[in-house]
Protein backbone atom coordinates (compact mmCIF):
# COMPACT_ATOMS: atom_id res chain seq x y z
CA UNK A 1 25.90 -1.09 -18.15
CA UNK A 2 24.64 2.15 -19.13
CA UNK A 3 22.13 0.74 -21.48
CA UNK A 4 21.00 -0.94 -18.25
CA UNK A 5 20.92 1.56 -16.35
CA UNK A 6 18.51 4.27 -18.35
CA UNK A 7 16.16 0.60 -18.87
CA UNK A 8 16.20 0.36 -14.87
CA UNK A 9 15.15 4.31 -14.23
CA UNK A 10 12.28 3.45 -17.02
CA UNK A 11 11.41 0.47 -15.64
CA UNK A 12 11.05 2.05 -12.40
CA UNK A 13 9.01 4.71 -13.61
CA UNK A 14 6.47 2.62 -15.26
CA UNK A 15 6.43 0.50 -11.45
CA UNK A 16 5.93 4.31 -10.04
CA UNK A 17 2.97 5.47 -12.69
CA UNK A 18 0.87 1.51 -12.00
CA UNK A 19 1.40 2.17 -8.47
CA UNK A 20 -0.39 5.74 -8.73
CA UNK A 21 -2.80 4.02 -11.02
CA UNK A 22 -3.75 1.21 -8.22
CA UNK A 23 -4.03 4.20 -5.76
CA UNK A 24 -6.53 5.94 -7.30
CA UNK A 25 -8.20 3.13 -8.36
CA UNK A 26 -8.58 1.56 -5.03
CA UNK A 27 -10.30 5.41 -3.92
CA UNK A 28 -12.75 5.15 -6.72
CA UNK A 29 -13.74 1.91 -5.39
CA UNK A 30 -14.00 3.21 -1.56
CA UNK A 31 -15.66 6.52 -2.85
CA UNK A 32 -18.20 4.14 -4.75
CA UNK A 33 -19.15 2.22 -1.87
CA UNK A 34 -19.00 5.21 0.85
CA UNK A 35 -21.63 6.96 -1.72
CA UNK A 36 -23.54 3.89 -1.92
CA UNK A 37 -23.69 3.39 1.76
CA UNK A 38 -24.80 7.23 2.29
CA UNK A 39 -21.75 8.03 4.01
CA UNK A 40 -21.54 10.93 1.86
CA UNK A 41 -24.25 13.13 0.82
CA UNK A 42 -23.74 15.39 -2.34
């Protein structure tokens, strides 16, 4: 059970760290297409 546990509080912070990954990848993508629009000047 213990065993289990620790593998759970891994698990979830591997579900945690691609969750953060997916976030910033999904504002690289918006940043990309509000620079390629001219939304934002720099």
């Amino acid at each position: 059970m213990r065993k289990r546990k620790k593998k759970s509080g891994f698990q979830k912070l591997t579900i945690v760290m691609a969750w953060f990954m997916a976030v910033i990848t999904l504002l690289g993508v918006v940043a990309t297409a509000l620079i390629g629009t001219g939304v934002f000047q720099f």
